[in-house]
Each structure stands twice: as C-alpha cells, then as structure tokens.
PDB file of N, CA and C in Angstrom:
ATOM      1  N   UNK A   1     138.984 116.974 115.908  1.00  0.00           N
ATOM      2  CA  UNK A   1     139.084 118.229 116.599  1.00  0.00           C
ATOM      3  C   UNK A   1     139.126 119.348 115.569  1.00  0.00           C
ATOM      4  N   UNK A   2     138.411 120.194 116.082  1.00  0.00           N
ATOM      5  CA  UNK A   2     138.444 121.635 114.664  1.00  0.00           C
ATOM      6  C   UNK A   2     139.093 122.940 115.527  1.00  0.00           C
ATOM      7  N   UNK A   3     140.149 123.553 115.213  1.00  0.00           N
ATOM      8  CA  UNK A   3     140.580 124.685 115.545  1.00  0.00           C
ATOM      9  C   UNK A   3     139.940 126.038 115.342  1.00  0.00           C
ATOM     10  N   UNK A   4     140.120 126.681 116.322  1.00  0.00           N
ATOM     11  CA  UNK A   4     139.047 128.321 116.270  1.00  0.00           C
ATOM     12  C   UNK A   4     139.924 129.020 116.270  1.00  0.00           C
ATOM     13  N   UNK A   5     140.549 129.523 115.861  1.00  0.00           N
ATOM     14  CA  UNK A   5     141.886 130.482 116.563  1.00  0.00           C
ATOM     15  C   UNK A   5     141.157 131.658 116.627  1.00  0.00           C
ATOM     16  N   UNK A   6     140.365 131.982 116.569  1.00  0.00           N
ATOM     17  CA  UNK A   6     139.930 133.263 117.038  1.00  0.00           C
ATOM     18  C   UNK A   6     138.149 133.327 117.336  1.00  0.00           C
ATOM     19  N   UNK A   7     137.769 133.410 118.524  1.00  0.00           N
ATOM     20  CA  UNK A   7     136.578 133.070 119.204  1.00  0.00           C
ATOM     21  C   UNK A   7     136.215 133.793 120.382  1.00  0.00           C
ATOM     22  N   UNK A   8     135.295 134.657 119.782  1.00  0.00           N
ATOM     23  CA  UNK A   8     134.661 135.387 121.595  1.00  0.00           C
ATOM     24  C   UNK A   8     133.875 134.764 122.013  1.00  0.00           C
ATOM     25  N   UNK A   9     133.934 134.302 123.374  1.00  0.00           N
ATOM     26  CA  UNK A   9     133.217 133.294 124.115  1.00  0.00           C
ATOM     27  C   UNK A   9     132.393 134.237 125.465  1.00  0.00           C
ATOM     28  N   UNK A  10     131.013 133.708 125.656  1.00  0.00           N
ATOM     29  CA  UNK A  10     130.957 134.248 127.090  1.00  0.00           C
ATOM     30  C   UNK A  10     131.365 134.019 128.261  1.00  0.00           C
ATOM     31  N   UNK A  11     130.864 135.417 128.807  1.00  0.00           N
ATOM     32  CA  UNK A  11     132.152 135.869 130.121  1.00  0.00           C
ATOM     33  C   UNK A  11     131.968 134.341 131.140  1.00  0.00           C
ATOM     34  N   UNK A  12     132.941 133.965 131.672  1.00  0.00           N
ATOM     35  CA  UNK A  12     132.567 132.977 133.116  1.00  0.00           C
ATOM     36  C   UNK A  12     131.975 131.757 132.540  1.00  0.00           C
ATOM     37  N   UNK A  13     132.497 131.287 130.626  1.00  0.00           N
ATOM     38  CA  UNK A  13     132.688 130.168 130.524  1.00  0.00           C
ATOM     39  C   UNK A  13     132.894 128.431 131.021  1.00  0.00           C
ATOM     40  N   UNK A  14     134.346 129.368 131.552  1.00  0.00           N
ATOM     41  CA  UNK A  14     135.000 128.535 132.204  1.00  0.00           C
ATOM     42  C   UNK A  14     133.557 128.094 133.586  1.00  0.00           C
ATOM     43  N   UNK A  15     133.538 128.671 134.439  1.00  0.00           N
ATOM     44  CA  UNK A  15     132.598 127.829 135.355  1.00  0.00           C
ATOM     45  C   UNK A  15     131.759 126.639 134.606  1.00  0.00           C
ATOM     46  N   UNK A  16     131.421 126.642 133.170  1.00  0.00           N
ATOM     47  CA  UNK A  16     130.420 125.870 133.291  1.00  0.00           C
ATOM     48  C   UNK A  16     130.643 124.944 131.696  1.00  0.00           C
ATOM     49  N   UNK A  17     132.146 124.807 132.009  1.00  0.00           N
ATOM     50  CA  UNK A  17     133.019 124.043 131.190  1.00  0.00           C
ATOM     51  C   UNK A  17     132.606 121.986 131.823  1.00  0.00           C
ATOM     52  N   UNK A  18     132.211 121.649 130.579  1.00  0.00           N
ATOM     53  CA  UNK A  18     131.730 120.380 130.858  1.00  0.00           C
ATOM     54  C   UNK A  18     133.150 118.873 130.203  1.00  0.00           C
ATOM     55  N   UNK A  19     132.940 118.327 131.228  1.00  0.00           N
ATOM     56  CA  UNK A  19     134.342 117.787 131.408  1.00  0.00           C
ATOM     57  C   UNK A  19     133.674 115.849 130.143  1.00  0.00           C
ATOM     58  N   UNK A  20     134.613 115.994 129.311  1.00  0.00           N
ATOM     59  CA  UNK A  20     133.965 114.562 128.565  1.00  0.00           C
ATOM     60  C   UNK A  20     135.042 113.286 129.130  1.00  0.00           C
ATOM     61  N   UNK A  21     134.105 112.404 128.724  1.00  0.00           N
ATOM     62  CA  UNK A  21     134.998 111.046 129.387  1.00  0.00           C
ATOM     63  C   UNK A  21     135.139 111.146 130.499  1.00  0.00           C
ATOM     64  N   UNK A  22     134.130 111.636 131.710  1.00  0.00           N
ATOM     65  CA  UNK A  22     135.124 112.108 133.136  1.00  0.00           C
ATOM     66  C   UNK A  22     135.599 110.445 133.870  1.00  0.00           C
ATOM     67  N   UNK A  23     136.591 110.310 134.418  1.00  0.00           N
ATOM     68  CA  UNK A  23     137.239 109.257 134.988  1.00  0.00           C
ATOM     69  C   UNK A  23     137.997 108.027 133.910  1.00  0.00           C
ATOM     70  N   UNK A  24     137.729 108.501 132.493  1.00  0.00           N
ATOM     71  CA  UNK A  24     138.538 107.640 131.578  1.00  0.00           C
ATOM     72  C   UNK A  24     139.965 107.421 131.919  1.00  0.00           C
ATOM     73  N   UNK A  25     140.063 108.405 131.704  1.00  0.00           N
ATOM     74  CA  UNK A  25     142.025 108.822 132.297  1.00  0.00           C
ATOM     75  C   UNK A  25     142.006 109.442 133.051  1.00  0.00           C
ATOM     76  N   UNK A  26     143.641 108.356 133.898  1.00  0.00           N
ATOM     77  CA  UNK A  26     144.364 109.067 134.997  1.00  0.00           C
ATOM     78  C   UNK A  26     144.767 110.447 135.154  1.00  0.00           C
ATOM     79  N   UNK A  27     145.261 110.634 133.717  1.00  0.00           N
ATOM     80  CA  UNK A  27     146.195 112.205 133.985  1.00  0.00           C
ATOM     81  C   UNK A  27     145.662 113.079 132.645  1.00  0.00           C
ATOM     82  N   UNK A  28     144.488 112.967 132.232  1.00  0.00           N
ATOM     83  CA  UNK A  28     144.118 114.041 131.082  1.00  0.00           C
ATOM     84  C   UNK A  28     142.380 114.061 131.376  1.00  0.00           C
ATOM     85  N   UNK A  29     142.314 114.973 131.238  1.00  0.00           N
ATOM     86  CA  UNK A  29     140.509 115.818 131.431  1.00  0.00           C
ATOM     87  C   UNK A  29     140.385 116.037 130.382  1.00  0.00           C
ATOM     88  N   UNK A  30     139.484 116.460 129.498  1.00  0.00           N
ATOM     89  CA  UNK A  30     139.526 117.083 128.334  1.00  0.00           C
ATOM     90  C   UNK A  30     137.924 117.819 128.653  1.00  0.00           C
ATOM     91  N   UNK A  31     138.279 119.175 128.742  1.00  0.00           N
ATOM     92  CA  UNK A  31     137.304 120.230 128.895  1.00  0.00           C
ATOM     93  C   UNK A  31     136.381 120.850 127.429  1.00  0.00           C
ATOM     94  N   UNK A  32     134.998 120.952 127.458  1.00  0.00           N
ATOM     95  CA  UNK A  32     134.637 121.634 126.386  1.00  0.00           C
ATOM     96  C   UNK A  32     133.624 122.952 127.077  1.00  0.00           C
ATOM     97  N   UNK A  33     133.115 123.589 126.197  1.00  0.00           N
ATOM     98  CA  UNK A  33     132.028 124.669 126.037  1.00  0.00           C
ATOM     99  C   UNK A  33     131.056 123.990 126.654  1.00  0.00           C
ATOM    100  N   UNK A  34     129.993 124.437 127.212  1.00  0.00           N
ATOM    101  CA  UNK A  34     128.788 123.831 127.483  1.00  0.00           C
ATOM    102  C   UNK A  34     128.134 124.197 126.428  1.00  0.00           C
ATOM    103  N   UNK A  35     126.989 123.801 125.766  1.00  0.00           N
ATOM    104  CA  UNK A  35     125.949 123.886 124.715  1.00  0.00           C
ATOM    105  C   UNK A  35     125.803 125.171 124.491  1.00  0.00           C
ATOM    106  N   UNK A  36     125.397 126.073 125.160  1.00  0.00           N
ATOM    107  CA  UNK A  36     125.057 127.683 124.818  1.00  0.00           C
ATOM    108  C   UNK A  36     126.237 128.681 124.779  1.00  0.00           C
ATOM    109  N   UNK A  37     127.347 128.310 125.235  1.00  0.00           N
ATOM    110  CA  UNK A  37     128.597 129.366 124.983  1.00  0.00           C
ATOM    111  C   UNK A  37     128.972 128.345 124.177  1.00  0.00           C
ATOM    112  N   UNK A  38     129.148 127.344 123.796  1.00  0.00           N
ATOM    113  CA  UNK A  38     129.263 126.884 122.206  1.00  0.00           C
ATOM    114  C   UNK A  38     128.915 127.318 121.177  1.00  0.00           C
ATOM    115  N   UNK A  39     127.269 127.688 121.561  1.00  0.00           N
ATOM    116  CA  UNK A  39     127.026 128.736 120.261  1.00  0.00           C
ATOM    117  C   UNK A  39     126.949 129.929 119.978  1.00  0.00           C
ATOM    118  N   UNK A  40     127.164 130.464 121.401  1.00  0.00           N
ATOM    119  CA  UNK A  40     127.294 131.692 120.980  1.00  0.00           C
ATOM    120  C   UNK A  40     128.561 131.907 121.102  1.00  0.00           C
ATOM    121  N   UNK A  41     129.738 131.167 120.806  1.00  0.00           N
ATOM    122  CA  UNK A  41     130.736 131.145 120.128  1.00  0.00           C
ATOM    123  C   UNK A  41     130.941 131.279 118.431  1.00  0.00           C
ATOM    124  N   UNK A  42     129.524 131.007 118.497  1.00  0.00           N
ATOM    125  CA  UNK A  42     129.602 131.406 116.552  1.00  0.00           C
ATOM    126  C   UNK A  42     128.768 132.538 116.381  1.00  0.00           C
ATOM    127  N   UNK A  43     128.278 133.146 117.135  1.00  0.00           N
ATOM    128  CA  UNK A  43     127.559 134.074 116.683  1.00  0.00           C
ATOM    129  C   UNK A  43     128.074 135.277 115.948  1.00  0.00           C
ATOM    130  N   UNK A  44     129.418 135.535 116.316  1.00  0.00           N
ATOM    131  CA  UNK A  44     130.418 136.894 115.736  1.00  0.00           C
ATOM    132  C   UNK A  44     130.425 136.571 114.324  1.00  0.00           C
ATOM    133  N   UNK A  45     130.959 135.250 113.760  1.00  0.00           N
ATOM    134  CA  UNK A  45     131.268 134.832 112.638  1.00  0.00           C
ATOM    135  C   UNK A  45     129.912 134.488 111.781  1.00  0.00           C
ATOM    136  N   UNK A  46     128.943 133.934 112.603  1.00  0.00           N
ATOM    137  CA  UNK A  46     127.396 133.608 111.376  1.00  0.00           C
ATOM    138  C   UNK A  46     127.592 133.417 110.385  1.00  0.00           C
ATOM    139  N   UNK A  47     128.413 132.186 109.924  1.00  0.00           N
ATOM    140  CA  UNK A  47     128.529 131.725 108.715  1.00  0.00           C
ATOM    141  C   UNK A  47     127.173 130.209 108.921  1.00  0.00           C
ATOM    142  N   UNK A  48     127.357 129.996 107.504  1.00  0.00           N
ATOM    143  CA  UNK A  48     126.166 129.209 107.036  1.00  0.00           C
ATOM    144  C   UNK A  48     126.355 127.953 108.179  1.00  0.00           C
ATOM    145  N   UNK A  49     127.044 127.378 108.063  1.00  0.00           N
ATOM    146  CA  UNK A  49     127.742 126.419 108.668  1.00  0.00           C
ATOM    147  C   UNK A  49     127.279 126.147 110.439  1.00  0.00           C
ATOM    148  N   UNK A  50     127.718 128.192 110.882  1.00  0.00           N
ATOM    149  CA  UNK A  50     127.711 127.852 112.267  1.00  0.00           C
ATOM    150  C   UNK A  50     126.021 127.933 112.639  1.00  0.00           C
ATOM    151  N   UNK A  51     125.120 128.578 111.736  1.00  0.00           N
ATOM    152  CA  UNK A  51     123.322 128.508 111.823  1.00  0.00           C
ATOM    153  C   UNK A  51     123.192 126.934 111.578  1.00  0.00           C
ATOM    154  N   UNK A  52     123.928 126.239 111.011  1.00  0.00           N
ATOM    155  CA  UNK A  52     123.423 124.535 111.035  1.00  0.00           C
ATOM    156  C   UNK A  52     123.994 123.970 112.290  1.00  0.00           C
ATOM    157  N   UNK A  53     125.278 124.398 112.834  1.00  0.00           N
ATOM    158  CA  UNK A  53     125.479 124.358 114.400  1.00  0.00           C
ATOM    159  C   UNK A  53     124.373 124.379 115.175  1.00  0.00           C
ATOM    160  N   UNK A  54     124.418 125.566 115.086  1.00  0.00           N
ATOM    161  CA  UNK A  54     123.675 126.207 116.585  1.00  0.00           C
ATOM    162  C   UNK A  54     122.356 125.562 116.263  1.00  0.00           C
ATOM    163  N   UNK A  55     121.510 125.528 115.239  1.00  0.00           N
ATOM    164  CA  UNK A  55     119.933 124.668 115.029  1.00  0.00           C
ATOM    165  C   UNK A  55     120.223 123.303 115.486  1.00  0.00           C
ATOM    166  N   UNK A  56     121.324 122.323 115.571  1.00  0.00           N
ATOM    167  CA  UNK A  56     121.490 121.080 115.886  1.00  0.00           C
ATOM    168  C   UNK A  56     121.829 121.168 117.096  1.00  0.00           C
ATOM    169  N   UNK A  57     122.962 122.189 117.859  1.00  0.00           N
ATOM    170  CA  UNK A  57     122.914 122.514 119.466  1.00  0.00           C
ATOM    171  C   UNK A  57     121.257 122.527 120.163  1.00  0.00           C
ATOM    172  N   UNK A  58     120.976 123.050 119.349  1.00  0.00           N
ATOM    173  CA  UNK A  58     119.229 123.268 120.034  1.00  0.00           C
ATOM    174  C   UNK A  58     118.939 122.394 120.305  1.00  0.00           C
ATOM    175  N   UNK A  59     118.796 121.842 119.438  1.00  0.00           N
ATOM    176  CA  UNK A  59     118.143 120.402 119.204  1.00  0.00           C
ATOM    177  C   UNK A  59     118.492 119.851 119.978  1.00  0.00           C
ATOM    178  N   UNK A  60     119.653 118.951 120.014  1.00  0.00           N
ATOM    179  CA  UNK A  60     120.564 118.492 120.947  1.00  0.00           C
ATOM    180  C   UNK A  60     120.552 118.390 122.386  1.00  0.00           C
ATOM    181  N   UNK A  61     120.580 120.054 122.520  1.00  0.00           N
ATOM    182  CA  UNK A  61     120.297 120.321 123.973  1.00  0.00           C
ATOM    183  C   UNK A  61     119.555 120.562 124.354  1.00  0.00           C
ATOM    184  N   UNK A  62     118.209 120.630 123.717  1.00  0.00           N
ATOM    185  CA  UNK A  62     116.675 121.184 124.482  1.00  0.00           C
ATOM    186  C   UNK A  62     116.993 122.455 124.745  1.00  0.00           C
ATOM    187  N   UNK A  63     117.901 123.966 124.183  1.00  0.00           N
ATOM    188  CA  UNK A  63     118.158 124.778 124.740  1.00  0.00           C
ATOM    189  C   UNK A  63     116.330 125.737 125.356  1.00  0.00           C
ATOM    190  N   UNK A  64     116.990 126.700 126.121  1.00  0.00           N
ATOM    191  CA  UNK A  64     116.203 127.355 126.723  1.00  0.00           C
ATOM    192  C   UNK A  64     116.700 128.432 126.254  1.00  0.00           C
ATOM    193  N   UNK A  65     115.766 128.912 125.489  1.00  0.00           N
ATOM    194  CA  UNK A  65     116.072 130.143 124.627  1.00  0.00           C
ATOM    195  C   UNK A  65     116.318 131.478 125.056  1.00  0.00           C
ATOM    196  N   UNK A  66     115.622 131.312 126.723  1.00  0.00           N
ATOM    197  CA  UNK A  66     115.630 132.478 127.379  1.00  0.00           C
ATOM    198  C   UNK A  66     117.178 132.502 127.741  1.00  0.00           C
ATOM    199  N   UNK A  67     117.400 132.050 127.980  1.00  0.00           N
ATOM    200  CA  UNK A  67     119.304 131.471 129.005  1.00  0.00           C
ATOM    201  C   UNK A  67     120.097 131.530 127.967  1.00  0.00           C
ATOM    202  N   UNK A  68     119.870 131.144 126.489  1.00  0.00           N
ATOM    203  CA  UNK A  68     120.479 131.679 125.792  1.00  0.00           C
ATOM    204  C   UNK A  68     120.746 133.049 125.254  1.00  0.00           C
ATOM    205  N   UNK A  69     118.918 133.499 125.224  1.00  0.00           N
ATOM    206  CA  UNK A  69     119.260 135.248 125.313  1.00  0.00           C
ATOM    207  C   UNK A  69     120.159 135.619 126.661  1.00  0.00           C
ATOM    208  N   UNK A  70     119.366 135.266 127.935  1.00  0.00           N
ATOM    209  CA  UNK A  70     120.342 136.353 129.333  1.00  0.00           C
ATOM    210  C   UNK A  70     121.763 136.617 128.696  1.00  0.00           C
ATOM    211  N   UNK A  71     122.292 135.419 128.626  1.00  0.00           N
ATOM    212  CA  UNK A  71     123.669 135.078 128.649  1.00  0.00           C
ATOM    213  C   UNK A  71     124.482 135.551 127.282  1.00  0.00           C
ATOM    214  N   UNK A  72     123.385 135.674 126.357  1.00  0.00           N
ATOM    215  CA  UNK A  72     123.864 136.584 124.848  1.00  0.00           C
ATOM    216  C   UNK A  72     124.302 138.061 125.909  1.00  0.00           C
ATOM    217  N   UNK A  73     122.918 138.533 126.142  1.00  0.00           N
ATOM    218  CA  UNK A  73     123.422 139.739 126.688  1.00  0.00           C
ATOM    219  C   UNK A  73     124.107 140.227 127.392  1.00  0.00           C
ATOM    220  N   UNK A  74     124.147 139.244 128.738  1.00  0.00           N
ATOM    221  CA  UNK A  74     125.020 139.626 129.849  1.00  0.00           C
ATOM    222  C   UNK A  74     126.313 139.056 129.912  1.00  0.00           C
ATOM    223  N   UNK A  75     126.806 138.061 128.882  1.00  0.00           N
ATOM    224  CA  UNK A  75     128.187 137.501 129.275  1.00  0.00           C
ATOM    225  C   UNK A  75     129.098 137.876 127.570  1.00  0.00           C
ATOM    226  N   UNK A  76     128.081 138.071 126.801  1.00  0.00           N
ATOM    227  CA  UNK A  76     128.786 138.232 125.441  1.00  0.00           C
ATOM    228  C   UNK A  76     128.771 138.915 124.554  1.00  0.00           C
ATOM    229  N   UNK A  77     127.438 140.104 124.510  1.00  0.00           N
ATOM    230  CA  UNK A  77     127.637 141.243 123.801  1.00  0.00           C
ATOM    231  C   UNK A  77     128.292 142.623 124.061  1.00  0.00           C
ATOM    232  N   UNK A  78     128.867 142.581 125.463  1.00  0.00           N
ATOM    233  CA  UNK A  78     129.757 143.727 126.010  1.00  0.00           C
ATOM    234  C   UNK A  78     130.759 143.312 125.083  1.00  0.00           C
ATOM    235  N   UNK A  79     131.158 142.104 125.124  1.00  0.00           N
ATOM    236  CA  UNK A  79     132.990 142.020 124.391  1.00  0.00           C
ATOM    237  C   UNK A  79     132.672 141.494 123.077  1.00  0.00           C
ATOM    238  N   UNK A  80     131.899 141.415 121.842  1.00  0.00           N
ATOM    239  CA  UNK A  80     131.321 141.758 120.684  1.00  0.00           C
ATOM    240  C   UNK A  80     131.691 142.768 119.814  1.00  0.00           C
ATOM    241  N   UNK A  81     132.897 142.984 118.724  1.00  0.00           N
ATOM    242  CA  UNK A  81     133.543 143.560 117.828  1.00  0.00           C
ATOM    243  C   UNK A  81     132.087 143.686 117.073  1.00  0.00           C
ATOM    244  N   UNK A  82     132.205 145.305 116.731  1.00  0.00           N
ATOM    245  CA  UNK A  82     131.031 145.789 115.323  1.00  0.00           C
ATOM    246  C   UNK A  82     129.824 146.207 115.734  1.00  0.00           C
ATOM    247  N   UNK A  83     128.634 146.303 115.025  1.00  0.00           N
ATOM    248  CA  UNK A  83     127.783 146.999 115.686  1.00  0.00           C
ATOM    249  C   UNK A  83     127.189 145.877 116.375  1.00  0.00           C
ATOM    250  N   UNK A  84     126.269 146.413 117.460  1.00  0.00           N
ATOM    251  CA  UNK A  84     125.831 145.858 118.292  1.00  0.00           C
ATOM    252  C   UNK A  84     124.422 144.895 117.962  1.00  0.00           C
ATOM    253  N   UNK A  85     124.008 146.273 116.832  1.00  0.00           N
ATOM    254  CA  UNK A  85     122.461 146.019 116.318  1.00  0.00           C
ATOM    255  C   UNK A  85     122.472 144.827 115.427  1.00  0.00           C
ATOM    256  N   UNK A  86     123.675 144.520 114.913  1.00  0.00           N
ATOM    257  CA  UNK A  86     124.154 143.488 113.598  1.00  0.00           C
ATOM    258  C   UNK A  86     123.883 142.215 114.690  1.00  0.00           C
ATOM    259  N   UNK A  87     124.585 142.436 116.367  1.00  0.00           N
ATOM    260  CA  UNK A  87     124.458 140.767 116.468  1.00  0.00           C
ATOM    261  C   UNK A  87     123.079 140.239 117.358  1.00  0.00           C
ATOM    262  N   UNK A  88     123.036 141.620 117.688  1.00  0.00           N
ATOM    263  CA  UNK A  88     121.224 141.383 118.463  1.00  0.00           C
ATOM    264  C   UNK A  88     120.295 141.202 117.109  1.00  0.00           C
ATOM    265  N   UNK A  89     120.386 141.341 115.811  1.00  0.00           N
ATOM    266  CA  UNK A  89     119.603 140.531 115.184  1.00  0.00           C
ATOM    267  C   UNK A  89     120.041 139.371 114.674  1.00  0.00           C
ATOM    268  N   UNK A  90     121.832 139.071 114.952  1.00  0.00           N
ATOM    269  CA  UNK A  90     121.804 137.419 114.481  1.00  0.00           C
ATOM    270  C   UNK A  90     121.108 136.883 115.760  1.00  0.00           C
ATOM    271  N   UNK A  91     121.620 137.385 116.707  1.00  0.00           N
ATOM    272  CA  UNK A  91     120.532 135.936 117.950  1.00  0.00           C
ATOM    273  C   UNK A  91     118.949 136.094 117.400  1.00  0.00           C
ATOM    274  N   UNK A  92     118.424 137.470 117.469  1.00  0.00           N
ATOM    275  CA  UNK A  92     116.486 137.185 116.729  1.00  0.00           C
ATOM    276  C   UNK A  92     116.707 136.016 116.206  1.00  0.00           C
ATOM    277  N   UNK A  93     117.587 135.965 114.815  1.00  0.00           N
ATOM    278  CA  UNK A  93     117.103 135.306 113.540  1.00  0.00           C
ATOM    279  C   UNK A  93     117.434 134.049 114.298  1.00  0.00           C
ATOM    280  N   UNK A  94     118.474 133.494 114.968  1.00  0.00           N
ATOM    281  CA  UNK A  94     118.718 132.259 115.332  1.00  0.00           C
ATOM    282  C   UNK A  94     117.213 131.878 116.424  1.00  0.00           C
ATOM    283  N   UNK A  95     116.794 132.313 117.345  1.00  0.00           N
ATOM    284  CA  UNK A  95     116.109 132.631 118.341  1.00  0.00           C
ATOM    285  C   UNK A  95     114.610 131.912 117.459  1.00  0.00           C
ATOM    286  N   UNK A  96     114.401 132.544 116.139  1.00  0.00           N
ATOM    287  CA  UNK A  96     113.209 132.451 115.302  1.00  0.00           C
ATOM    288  C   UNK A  96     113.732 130.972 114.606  1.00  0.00           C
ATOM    289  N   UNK A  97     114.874 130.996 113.860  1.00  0.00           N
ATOM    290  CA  UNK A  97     114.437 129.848 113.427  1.00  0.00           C
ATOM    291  C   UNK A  97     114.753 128.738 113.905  1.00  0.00           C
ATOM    292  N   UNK A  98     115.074 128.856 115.292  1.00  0.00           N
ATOM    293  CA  UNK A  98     114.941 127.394 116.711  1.00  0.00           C
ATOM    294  C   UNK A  98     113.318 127.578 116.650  1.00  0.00           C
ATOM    295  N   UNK A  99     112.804 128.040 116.852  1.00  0.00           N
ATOM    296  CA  UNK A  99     110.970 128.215 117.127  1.00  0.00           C
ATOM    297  C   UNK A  99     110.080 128.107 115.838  1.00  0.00           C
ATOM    298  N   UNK A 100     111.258 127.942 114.461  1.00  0.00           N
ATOM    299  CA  UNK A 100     110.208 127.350 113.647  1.00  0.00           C
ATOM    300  C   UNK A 100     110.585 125.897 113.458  1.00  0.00           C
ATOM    301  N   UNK A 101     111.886 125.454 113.725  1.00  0.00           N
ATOM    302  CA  UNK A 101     112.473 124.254 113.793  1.00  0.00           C
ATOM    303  C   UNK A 101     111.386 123.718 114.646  1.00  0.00           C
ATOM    304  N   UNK A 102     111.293 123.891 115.837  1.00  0.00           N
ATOM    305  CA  UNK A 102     110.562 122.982 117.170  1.00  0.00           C
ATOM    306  C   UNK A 102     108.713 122.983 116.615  1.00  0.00           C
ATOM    307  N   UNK A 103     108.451 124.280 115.968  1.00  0.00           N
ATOM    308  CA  UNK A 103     107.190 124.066 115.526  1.00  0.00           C
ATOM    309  C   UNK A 103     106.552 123.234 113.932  1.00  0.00           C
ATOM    310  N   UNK A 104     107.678 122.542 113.613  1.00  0.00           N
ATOM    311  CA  UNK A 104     107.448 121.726 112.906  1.00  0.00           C
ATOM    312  C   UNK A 104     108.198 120.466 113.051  1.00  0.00           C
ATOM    313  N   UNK A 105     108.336 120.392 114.509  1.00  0.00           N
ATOM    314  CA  UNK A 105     108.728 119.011 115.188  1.00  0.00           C
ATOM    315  C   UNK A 105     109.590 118.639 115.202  1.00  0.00           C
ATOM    316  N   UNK A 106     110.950 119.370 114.662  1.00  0.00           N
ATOM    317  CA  UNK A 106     112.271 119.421 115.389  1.00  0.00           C
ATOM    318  C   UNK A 106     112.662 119.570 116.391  1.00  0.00           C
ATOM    319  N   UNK A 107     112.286 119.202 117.602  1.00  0.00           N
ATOM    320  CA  UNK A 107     112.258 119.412 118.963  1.00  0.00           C
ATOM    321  C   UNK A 107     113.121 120.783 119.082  1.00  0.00           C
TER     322      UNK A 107
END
C-alpha cells in the first residue's frame, strides 16, 4: 500500500470507486480509484514516476482518452491549485505520449 496524504481527485469519484476482492470477506471491502481518477490523481504532482503511472494505467486500461480529457475538465481542473495553463498542458503531454506509446504498439 503507498500513502498520498495529499491528492486532488475528481469530483464524484466516489460513484465510480471499484471494489477489489468483491465477496472475499465478510466484513471488509476494500475500495480503490477507478483507472482515470487514478491518474488524474497524479496530474497536480507530475513527477517522473507518476508519467510511468499513468502510461501503464493506459495501457492497462485501454483508456479512452476522450473520458479522460471530459473528466480532466469537468471533475478536476475547477479544484486544481496553480495555473491552469501549467495542467492543461500536463494532460496534452500525457494525452501525446499515450498516442505515441499505442503508435508504436504499446496498446
């Protein structure tokens, strides 16, 4: 388990919080992020680390780049500390290099 103590997540998360192990245990759920508010859980911070994230989320999840933009915009750049223009070009750059990843057969 890795601790975040500090993480802006998009808005209405929670709805689409994906439950692991479901029916393992009686009395514990253990809730995570779904794939795309996972990563754009790193987008504030864009350290090296969280661009090898989010390129393996892609991957991973077959994201839909569009649903990842809506949802950049509409659930997570209203509540986004700093300029605005700084994180609408980290999603571009992430956005671009998912589309050079997949065009050289990184799904």
């Amino acid at each position: 388990m890795q601790v975040s103590p500090v993480a802006t997540v998009p808005e209405d998360y929670e709805s689409r919080l994906v439950e692991l192990f479901p029916g393992e245990f009686d009395k514990l759920r253990i809730l995570v992020l779904d794939a795309y508010d996972l990563a754009l859980s790193k987008l504030e911070r864009n350290a090296e680390i969280d661009v090898e994230d989010v390129k393996h989320l892609a991957r991973a999840a077959k994201f839909d780049l569009d649903v990842l933009a809506d949802r950049y915009r509409k659930e997570l750049r209203p509540f986004l500390t700093g300029p605005e223009a700084k994180h609408d070009l980290t999603l571009e750059l992430w956005i671009e290099t998912i589309k050079e990843q997949r065009a050289q057969g990184g799904a």
